[in-house]
PDB file of N, CA and C in Angstrom:
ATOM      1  N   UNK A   1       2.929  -7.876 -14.106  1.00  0.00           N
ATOM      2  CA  UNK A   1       2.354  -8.076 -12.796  1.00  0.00           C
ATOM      3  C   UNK A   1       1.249  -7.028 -12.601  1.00  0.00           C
ATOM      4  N   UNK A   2       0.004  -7.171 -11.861  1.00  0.00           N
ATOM      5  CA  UNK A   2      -0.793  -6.414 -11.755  1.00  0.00           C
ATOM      6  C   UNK A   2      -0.937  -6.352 -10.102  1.00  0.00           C
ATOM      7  N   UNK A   3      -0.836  -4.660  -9.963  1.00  0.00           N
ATOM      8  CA  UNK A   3      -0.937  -4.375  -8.552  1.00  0.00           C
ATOM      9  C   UNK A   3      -2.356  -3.492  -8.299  1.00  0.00           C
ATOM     10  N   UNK A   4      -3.148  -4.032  -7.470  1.00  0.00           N
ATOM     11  CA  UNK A   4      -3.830  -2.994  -7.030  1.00  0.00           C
ATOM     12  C   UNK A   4      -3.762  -2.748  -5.723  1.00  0.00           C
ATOM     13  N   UNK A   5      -3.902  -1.213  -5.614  1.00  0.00           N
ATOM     14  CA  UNK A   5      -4.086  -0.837  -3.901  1.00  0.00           C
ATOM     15  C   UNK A   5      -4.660   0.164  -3.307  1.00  0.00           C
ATOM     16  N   UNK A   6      -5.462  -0.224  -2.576  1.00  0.00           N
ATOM     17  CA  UNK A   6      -7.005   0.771  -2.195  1.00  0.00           C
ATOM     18  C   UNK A   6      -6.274   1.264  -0.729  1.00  0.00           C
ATOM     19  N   UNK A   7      -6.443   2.547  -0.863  1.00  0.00           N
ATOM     20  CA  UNK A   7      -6.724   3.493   0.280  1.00  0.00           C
ATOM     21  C   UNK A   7      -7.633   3.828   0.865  1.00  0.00           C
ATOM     22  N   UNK A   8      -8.181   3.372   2.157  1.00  0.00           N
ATOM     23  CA  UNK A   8      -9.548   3.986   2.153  1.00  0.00           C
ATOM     24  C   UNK A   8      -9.213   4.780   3.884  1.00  0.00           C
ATOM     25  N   UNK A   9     -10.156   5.023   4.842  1.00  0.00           N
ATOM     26  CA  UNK A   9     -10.378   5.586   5.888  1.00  0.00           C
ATOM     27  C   UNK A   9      -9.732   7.101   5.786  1.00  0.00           C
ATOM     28  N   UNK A  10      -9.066   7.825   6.787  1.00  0.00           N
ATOM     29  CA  UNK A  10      -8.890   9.374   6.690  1.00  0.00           C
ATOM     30  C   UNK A  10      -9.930  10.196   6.947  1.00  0.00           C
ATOM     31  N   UNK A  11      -9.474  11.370   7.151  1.00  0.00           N
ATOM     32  CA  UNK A  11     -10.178  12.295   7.767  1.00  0.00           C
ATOM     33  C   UNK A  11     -11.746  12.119   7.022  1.00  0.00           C
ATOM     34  N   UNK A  12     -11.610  12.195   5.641  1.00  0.00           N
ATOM     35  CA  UNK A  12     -13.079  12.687   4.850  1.00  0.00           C
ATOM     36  C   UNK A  12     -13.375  11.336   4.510  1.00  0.00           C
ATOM     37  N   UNK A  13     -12.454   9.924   4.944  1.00  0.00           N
ATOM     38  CA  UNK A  13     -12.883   8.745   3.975  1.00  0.00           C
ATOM     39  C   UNK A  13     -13.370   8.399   2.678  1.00  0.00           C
ATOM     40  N   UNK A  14     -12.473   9.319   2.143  1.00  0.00           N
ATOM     41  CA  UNK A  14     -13.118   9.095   0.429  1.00  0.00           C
ATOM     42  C   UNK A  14     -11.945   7.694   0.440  1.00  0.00           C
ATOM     43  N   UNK A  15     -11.977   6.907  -0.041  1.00  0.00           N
ATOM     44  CA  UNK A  15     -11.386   5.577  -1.002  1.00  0.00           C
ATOM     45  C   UNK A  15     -10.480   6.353  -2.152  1.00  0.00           C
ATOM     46  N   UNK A  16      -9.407   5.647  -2.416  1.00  0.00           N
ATOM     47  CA  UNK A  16      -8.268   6.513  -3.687  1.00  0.00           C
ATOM     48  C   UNK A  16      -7.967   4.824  -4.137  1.00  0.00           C
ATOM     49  N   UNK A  17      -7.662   4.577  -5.477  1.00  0.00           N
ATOM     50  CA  UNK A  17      -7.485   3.393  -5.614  1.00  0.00           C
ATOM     51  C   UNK A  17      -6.410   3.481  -7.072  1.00  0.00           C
ATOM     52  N   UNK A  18      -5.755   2.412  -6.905  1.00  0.00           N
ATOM     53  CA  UNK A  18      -4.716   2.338  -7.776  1.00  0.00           C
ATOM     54  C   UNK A  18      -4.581   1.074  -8.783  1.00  0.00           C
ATOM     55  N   UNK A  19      -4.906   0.989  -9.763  1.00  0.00           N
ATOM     56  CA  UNK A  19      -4.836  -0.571 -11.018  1.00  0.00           C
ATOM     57  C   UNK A  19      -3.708  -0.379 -11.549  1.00  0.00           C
ATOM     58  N   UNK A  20      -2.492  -0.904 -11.681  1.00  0.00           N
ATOM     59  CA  UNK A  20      -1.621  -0.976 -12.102  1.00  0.00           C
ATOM     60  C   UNK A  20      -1.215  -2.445 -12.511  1.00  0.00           C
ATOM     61  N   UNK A  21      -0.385  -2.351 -14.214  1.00  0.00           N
ATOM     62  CA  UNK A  21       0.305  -3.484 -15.009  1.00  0.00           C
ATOM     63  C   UNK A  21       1.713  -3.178 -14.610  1.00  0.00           C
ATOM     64  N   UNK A  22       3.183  -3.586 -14.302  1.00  0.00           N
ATOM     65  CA  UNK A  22       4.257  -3.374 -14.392  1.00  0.00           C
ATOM     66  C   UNK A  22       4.836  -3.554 -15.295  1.00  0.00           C
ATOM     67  N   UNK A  23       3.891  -4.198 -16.370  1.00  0.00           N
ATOM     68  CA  UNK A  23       4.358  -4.383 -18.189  1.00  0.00           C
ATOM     69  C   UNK A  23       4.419  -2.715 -19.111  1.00  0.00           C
ATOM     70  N   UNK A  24       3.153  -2.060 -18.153  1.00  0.00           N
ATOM     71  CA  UNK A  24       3.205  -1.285 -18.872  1.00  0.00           C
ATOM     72  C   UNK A  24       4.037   0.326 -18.408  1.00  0.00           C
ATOM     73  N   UNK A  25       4.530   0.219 -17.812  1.00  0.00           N
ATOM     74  CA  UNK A  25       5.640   1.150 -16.756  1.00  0.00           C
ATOM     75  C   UNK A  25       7.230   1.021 -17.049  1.00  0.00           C
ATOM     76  N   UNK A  26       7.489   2.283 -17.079  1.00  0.00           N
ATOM     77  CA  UNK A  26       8.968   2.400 -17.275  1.00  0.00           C
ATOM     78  C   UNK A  26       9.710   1.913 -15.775  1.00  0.00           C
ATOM     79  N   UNK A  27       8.739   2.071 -14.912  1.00  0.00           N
ATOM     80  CA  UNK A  27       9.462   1.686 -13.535  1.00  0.00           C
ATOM     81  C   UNK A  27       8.907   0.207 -13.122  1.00  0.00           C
ATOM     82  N   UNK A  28       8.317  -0.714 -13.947  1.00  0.00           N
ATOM     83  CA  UNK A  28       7.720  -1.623 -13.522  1.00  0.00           C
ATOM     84  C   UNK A  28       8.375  -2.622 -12.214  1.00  0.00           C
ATOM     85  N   UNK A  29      10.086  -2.788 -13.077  1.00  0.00           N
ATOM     86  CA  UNK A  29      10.481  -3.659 -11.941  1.00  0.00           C
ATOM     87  C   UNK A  29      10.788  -3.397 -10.484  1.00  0.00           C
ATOM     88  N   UNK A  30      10.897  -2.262 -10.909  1.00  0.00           N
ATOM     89  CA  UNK A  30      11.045  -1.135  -9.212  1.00  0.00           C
ATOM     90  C   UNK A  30       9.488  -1.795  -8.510  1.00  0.00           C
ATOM     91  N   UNK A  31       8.603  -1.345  -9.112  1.00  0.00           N
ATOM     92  CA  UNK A  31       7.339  -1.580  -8.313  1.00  0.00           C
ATOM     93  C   UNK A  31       7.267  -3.093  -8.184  1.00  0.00           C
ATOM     94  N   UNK A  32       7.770  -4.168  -9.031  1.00  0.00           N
ATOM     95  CA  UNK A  32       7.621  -5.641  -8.623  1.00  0.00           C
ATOM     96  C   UNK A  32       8.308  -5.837  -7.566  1.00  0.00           C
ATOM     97  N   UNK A  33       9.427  -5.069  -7.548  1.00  0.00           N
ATOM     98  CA  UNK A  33      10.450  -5.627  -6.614  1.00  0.00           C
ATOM     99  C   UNK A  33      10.057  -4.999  -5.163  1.00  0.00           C
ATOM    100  N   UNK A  34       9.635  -3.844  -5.091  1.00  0.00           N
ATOM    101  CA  UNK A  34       8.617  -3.478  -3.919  1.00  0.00           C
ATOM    102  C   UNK A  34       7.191  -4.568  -3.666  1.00  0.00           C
ATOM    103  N   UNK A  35       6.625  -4.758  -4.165  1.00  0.00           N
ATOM    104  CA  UNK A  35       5.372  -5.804  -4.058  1.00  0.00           C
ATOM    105  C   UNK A  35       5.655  -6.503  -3.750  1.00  0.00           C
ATOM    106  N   UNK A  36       6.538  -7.520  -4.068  1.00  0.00           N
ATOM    107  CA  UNK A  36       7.123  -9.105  -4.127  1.00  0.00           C
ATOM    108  C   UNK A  36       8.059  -8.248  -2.446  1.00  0.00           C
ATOM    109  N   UNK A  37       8.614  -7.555  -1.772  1.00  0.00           N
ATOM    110  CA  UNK A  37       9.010  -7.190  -0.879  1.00  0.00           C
ATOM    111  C   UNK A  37       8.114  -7.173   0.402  1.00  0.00           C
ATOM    112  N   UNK A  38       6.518  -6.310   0.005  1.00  0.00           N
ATOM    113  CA  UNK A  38       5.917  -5.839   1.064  1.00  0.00           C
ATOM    114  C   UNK A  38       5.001  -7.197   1.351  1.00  0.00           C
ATOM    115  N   UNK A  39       5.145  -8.264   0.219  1.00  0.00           N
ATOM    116  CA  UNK A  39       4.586  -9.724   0.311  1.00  0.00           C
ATOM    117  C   UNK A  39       5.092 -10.576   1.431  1.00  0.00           C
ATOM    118  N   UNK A  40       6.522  -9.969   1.726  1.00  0.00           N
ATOM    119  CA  UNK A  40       7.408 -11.065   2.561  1.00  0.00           C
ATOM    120  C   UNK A  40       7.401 -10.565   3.850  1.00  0.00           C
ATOM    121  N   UNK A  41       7.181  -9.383   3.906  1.00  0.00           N
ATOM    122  CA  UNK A  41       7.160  -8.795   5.419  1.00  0.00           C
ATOM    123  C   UNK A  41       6.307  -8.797   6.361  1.00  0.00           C
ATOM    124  N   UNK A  42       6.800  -9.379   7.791  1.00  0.00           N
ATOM    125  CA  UNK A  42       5.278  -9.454   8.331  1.00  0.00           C
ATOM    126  C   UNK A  42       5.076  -8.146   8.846  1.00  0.00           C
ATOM    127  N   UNK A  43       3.459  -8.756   8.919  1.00  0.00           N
ATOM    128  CA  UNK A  43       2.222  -7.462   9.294  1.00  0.00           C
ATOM    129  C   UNK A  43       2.785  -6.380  10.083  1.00  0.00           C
ATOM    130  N   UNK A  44       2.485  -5.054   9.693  1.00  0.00           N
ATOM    131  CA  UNK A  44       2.914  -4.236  10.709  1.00  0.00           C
ATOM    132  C   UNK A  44       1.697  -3.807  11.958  1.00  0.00           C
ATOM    133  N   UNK A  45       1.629  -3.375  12.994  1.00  0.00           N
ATOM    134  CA  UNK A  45       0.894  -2.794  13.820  1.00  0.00           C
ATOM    135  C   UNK A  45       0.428  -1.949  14.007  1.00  0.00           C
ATOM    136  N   UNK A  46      -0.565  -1.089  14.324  1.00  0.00           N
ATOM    137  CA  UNK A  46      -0.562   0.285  14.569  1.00  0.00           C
ATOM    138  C   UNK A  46      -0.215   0.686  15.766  1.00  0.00           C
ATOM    139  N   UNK A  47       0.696   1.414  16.048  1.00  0.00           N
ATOM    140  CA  UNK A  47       1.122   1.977  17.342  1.00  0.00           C
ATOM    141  C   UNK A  47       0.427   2.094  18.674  1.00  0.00           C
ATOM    142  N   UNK A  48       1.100   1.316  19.891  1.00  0.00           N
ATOM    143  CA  UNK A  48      -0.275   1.035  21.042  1.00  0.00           C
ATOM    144  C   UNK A  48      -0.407   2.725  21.480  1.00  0.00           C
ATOM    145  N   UNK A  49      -1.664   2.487  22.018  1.00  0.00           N
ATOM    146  CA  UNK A  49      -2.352   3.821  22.842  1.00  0.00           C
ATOM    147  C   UNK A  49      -3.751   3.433  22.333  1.00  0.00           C
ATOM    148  N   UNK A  50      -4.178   5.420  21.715  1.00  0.00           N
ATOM    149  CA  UNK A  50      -5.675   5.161  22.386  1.00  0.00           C
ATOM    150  C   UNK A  50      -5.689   4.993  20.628  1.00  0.00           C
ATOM    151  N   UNK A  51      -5.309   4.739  19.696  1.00  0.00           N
ATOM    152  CA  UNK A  51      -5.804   4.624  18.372  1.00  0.00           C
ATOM    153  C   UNK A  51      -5.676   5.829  17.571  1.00  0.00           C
ATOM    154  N   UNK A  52      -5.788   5.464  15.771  1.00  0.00           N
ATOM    155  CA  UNK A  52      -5.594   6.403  15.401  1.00  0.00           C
ATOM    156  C   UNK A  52      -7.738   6.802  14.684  1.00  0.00           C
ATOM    157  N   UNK A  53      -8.315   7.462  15.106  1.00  0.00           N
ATOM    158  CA  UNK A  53      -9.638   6.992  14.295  1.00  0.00           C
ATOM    159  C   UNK A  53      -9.318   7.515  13.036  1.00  0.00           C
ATOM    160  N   UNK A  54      -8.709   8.274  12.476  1.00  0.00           N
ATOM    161  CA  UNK A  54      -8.693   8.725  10.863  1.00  0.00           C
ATOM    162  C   UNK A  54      -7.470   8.189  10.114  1.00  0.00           C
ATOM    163  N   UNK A  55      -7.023   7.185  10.769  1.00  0.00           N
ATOM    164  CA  UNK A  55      -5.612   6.616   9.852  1.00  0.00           C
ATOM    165  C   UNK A  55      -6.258   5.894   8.723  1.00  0.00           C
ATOM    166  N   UNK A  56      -4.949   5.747   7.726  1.00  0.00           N
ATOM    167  CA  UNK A  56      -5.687   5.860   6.496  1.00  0.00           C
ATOM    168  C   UNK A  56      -5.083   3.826   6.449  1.00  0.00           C
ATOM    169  N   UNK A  57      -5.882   2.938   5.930  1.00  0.00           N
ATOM    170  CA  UNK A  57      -5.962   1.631   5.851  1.00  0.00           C
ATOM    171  C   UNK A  57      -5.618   1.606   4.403  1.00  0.00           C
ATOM    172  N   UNK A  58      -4.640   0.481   4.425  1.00  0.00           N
ATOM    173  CA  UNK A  58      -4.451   0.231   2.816  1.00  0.00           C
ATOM    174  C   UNK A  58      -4.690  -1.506   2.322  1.00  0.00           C
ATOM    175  N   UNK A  59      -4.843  -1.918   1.422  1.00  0.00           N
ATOM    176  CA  UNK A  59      -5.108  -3.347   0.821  1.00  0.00           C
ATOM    177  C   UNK A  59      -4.552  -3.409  -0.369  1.00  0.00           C
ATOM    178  N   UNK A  60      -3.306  -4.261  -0.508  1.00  0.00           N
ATOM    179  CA  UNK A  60      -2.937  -4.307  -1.690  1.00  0.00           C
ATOM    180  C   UNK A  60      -2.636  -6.084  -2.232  1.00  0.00           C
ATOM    181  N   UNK A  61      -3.088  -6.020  -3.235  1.00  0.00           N
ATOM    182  CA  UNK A  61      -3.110  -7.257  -4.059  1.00  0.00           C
ATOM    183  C   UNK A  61      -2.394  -7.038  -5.180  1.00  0.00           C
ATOM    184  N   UNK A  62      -1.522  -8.067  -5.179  1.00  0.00           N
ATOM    185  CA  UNK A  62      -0.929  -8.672  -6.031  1.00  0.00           C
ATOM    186  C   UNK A  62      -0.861 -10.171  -6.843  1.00  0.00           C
ATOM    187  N   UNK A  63      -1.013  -9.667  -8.181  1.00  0.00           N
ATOM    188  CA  UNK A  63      -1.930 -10.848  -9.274  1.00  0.00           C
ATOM    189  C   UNK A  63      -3.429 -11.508  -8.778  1.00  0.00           C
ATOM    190  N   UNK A  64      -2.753 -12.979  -8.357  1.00  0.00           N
ATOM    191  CA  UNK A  64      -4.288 -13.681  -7.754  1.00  0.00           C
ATOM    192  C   UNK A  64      -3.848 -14.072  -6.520  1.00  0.00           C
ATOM    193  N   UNK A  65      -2.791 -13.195  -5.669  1.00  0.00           N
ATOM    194  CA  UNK A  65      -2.720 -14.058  -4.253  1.00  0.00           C
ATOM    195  C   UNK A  65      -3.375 -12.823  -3.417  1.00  0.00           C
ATOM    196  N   UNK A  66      -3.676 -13.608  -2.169  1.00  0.00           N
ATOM    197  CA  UNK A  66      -4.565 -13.271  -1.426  1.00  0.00           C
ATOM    198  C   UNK A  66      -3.932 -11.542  -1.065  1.00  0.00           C
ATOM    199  N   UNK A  67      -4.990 -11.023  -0.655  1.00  0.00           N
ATOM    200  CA  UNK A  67      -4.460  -9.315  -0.855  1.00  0.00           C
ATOM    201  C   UNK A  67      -4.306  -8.919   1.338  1.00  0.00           C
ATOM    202  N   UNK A  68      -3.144  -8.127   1.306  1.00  0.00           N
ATOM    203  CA  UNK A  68      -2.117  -7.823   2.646  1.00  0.00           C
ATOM    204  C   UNK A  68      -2.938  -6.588   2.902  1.00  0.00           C
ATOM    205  N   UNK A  69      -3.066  -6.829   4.037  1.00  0.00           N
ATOM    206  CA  UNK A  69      -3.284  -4.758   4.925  1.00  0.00           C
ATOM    207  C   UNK A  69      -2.570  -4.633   5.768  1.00  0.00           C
ATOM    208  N   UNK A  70      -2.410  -2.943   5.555  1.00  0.00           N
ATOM    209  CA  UNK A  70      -1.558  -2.103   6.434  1.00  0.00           C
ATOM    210  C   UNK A  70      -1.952  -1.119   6.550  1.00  0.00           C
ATOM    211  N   UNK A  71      -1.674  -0.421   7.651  1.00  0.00           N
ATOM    212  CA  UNK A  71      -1.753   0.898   8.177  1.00  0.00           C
ATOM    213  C   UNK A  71      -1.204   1.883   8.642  1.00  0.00           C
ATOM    214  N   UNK A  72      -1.796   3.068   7.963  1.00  0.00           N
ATOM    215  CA  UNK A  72      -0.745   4.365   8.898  1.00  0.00           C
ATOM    216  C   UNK A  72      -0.901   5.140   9.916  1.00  0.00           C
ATOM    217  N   UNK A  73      -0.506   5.096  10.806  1.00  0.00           N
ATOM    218  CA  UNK A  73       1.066   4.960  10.786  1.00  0.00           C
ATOM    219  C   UNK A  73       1.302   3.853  11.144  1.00  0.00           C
ATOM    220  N   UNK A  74       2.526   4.117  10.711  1.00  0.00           N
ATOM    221  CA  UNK A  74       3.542   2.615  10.639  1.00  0.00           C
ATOM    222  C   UNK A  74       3.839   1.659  10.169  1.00  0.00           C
ATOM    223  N   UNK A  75       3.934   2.662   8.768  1.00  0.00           N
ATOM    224  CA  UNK A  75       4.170   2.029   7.060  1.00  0.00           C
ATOM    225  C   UNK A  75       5.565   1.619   7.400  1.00  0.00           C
ATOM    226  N   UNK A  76       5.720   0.094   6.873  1.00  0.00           N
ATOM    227  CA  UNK A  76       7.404  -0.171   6.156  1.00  0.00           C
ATOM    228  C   UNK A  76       7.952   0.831   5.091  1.00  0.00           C
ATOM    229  N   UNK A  77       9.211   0.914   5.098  1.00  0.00           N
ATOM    230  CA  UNK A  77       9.906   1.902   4.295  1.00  0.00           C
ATOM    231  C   UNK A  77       9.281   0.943   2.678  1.00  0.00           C
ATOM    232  N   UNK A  78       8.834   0.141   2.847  1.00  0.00           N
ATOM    233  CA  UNK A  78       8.697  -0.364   1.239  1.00  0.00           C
ATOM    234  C   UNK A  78       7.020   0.035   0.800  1.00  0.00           C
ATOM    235  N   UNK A  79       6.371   0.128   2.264  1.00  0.00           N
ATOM    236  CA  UNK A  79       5.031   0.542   1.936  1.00  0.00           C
ATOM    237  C   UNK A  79       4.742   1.804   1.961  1.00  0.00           C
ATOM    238  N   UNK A  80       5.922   2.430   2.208  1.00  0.00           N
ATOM    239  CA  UNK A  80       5.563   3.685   1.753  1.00  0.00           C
ATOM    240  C   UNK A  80       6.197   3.909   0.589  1.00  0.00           C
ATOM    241  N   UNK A  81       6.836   3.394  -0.136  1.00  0.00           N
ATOM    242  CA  UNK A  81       7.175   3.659  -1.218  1.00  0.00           C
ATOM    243  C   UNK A  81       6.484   3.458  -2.549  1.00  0.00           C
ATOM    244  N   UNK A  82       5.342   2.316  -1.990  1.00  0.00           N
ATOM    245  CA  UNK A  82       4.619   1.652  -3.094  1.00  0.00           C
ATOM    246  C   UNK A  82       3.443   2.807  -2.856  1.00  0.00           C
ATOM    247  N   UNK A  83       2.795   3.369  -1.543  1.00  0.00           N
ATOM    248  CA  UNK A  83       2.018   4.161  -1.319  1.00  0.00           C
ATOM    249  C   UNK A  83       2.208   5.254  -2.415  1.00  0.00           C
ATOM    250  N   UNK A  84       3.427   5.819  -2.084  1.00  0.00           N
ATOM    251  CA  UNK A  84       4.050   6.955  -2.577  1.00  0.00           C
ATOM    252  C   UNK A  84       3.644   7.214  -4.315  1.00  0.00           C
ATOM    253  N   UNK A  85       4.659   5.800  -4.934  1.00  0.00           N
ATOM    254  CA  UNK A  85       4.614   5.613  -6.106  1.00  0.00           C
ATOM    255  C   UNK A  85       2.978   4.861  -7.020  1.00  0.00           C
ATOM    256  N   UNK A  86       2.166   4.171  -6.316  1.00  0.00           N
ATOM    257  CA  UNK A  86       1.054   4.068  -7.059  1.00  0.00           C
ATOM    258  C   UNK A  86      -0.470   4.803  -6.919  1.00  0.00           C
ATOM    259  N   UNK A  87      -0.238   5.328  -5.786  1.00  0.00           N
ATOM    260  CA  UNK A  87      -0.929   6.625  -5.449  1.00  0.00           C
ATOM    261  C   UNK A  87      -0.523   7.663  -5.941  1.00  0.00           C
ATOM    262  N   UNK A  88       0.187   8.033  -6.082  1.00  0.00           N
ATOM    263  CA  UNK A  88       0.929   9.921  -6.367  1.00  0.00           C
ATOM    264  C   UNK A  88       1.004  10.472  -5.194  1.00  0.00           C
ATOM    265  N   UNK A  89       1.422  10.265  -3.546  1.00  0.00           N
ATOM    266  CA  UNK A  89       1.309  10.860  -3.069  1.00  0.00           C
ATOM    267  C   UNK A  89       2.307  10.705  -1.699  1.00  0.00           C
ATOM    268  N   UNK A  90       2.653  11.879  -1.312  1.00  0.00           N
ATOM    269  CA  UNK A  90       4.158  11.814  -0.418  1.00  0.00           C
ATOM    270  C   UNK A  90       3.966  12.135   0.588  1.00  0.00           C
ATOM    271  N   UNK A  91       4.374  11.986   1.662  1.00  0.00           N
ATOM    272  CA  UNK A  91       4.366  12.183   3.247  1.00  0.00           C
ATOM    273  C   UNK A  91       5.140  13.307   3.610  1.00  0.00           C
TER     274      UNK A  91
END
């Protein structure tokens, strides 16, 4: 399975981006089984008020179906896990 998932907005808005095979990963099915998860869940929201302007926007695609966004805050426990694990990076 091929995952990609772009980070972009944040304080400095640099873009961080992630290409990943699950063929080629010792944890592959972990990460399918997260993908094929954050596929089924509906959209999350960003928290009402006045906005976040530096929250960080994510887009992730999986194979050839159409690619999901989300935002932080107010990642699913599965999108932050995929965050976590195909980014390198922890909350």
């Amino acid at each position: 399975m091929r995952l990609r998932l772009i980070r972009s907005g944040g304080l400095l808005g640099m873009p961080r981006r992630a290409d990943v095979d699950t063929s080629d990963r010792p944890d592959g099915a972990d990460l399918e089984q997260l993908a094929h998860q954050a596929l089924t869940e509906p959209p999350n929201r960003p928290p009402a008020g006045t906005g976040m302007p530096d929250a960080y926007h994510y887009t992730l695609t999986v194979d050839d179906q159409p690619p999901i966004e989300f935002t932080d805050p107010g990642l699913t426990e599965c999108q932050l896990q995929l965050v976590e694990r195909l980014l390198g990076e922890g909350f």
